[in-house]
C-alpha atoms as a PDB file:
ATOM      1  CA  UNK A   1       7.368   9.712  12.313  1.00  0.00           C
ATOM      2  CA  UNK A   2       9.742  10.731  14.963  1.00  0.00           C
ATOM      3  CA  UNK A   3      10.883   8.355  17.754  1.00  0.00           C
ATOM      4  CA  UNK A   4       8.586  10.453  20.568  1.00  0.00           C
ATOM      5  CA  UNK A   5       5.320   9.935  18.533  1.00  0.00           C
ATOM      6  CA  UNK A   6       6.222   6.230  18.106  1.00  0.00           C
ATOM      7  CA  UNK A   7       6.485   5.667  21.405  1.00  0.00           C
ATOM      8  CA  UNK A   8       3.235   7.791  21.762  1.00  0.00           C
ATOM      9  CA  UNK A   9       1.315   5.252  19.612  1.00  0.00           C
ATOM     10  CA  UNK A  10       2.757   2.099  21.122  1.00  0.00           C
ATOM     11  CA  UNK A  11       1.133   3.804  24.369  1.00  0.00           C
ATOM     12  CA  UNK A  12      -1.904   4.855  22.561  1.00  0.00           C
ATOM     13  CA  UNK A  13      -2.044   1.286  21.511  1.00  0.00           C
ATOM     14  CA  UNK A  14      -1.641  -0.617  24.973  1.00  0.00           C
ATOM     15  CA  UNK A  15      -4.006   1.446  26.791  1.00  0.00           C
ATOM     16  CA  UNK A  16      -6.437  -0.765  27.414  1.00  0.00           C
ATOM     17  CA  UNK A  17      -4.251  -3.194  28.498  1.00  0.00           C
ATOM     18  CA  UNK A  18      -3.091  -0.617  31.171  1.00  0.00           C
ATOM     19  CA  UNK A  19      -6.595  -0.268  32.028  1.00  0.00           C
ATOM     20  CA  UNK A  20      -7.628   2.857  30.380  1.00  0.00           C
ATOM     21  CA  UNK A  21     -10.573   1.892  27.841  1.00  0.00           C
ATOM     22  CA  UNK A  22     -12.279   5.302  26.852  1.00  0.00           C
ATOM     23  CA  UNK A  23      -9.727   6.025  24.530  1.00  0.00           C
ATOM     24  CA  UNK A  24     -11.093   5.976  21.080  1.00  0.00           C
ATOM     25  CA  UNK A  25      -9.687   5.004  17.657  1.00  0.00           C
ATOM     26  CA  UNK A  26      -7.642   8.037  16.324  1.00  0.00           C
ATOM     27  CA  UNK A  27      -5.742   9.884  13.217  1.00  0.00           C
ATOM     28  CA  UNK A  28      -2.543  10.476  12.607  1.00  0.00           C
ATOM     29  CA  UNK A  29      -0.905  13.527  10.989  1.00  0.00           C
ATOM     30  CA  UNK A  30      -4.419  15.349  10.646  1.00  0.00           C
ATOM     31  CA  UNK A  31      -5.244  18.140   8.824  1.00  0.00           C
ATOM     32  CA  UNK A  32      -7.267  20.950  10.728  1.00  0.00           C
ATOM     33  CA  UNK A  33      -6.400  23.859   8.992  1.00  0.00           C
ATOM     34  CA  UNK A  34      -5.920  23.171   5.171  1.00  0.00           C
ATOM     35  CA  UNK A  35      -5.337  27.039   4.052  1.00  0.00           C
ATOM     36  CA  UNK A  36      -2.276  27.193   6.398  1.00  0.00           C
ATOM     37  CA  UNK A  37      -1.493  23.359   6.403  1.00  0.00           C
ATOM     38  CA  UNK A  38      -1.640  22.813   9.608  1.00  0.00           C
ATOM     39  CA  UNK A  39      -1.685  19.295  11.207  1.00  0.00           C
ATOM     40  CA  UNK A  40      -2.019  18.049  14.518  1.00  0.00           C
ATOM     41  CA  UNK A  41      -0.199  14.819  15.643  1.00  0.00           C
ATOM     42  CA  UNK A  42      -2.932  12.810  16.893  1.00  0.00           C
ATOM     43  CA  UNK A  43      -6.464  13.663  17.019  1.00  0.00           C
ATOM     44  CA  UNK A  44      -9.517  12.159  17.284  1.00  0.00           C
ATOM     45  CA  UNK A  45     -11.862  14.852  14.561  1.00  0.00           C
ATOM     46  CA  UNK A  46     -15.254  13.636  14.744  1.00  0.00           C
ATOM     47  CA  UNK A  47     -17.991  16.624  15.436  1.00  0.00           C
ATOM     48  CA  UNK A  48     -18.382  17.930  18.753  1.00  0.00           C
ATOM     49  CA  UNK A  49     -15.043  15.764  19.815  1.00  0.00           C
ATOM     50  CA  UNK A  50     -12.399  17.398  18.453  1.00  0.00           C
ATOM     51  CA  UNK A  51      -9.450  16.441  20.846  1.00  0.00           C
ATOM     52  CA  UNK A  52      -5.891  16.766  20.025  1.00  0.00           C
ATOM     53  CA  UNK A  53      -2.606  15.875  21.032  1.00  0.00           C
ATOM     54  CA  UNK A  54       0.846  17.416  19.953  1.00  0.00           C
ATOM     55  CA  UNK A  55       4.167  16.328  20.974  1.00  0.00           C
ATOM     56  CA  UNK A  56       6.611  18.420  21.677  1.00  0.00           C
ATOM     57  CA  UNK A  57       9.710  16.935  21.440  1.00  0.00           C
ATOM     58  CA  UNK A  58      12.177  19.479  20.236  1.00  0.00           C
ATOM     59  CA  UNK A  59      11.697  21.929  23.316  1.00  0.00           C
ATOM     60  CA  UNK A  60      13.482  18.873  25.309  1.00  0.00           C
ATOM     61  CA  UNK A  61      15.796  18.057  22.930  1.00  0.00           C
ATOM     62  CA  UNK A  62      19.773  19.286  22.585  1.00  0.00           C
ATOM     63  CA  UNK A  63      19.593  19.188  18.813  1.00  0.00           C
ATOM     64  CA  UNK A  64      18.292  21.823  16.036  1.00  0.00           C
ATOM     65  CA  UNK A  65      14.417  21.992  16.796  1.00  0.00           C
ATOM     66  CA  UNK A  66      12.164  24.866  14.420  1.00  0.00           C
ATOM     67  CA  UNK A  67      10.253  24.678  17.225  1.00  0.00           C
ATOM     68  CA  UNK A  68      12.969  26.296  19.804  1.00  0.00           C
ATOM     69  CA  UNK A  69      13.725  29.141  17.701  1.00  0.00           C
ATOM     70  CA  UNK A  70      11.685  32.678  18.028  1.00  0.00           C
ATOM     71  CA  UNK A  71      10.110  31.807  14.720  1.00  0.00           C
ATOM     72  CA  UNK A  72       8.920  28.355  15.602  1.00  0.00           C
ATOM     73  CA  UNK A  73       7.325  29.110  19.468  1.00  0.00           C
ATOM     74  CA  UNK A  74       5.484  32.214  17.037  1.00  0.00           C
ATOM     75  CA  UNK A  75       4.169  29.710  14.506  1.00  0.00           C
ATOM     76  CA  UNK A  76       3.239  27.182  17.086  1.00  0.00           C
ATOM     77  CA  UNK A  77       1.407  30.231  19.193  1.00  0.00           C
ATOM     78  CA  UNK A  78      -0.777  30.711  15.789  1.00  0.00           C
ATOM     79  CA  UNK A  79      -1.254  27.371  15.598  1.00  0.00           C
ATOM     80  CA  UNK A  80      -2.269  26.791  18.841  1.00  0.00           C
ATOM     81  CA  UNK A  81      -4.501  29.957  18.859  1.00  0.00           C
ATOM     82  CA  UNK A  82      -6.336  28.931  15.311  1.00  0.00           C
ATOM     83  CA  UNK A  83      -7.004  25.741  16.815  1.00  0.00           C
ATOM     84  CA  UNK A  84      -8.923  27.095  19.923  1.00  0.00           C
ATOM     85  CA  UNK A  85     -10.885  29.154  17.513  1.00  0.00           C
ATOM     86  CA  UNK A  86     -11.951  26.320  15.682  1.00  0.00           C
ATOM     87  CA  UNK A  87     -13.243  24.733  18.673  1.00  0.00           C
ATOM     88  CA  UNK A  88     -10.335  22.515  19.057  1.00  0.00           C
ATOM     89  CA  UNK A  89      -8.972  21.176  22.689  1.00  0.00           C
ATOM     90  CA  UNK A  90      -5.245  20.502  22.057  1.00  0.00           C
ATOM     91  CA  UNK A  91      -3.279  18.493  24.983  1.00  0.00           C
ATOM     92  CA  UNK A  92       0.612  18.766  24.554  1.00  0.00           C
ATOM     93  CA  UNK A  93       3.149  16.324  25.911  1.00  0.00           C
ATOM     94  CA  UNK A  94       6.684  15.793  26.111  1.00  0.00           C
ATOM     95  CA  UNK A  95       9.110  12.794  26.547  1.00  0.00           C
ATOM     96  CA  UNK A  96       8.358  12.982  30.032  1.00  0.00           C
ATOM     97  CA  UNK A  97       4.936  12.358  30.015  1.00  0.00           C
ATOM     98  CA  UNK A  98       5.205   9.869  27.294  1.00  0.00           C
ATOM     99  CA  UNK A  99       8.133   7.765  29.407  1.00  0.00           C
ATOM    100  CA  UNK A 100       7.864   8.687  33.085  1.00  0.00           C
ATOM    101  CA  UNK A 101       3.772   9.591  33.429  1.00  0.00           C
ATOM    102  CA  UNK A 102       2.183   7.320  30.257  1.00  0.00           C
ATOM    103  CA  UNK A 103      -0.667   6.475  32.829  1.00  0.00           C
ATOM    104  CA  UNK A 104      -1.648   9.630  33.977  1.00  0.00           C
ATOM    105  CA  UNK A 105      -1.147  10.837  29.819  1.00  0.00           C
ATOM    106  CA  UNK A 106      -3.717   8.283  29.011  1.00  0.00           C
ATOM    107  CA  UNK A 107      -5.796   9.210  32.036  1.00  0.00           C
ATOM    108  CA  UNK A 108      -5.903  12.926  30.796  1.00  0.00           C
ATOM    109  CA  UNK A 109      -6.470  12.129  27.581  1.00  0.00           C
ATOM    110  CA  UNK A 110      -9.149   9.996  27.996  1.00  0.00           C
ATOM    111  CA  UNK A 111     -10.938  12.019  30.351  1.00  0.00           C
ATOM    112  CA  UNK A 112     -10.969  14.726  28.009  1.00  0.00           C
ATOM    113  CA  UNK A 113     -12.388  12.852  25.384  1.00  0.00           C
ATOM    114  CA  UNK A 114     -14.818  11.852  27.825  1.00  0.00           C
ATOM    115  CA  UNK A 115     -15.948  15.530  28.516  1.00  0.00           C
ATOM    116  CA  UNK A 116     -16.440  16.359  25.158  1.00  0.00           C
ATOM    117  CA  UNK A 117     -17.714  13.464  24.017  1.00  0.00           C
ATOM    118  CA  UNK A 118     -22.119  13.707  23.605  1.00  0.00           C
ATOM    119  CA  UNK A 119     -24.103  11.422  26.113  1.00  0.00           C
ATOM    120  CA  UNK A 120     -27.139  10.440  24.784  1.00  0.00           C
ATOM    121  CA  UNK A 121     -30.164  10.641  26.356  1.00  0.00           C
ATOM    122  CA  UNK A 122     -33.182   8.476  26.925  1.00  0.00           C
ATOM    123  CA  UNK A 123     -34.950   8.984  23.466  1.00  0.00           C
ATOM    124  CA  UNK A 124     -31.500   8.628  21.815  1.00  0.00           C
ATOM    125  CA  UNK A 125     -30.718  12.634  21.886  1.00  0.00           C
ATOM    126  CA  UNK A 126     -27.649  14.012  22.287  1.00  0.00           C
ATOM    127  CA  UNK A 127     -27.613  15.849  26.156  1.00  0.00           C
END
């Protein structure tokens, strides 16, 4: 686990205590695409959810980062791009949301969740 997405799920894991409840339990390192490997940093998979969040850490960073290089923004374009066609709604983040903005992060996230997530209706049916 790198140091950003530790610092993502100490946030992930206070956010009630900053006030943001909605934010359901989620899974790390998750699999979405199993023919090309693909994983998504945190996500939260259940039917008709499927939310996402990647961190991008190495666009931001002075070191080596795959994802910096012509090759990596490609892959991650794919990625990205498979993802939407499964039906997935992926939320990317840096260091500065994670440090300077982790309200407004969990705000977004949660309302997101919160759009996608089935109401139920009076006789118990999804609406």
């Amino acid at each position: 686990m790198s140091e950003l997405e530790a610092q993502f799920e100490a946030l992930l894991n206070r956010a009630e205590v900053l006030g943001v409840e909605g934010i359901p339990d989620y899974v790390r390192e998750f699999a979405f695409d199993t023919d090309r490997k693909w994983r998504f940093d945190f996500a939260w998979p259940w039917p008709r959810m499927k939310v996402a969040v990647e961190l991008e850490g190495g666009i931001l960073s002075d070191g080596p980062s795959g994802h910096r290089s012509k090759g990596g923004v490609l892959r991650d374009i794919e990625k990205y791009n498979r993802a939407a066609e499964l039906g997935w709604r992926v939320l990317r983040y840096s260091i500065v949301d994670v440090r300077d903005r982790p309200l407004q992060t969990l705000e977004q996230i949660e309302r997101v969740i919160g759009e996608r997530t089935p109401r139920r209706g009076l006789a118990g049916a999804d609406v």
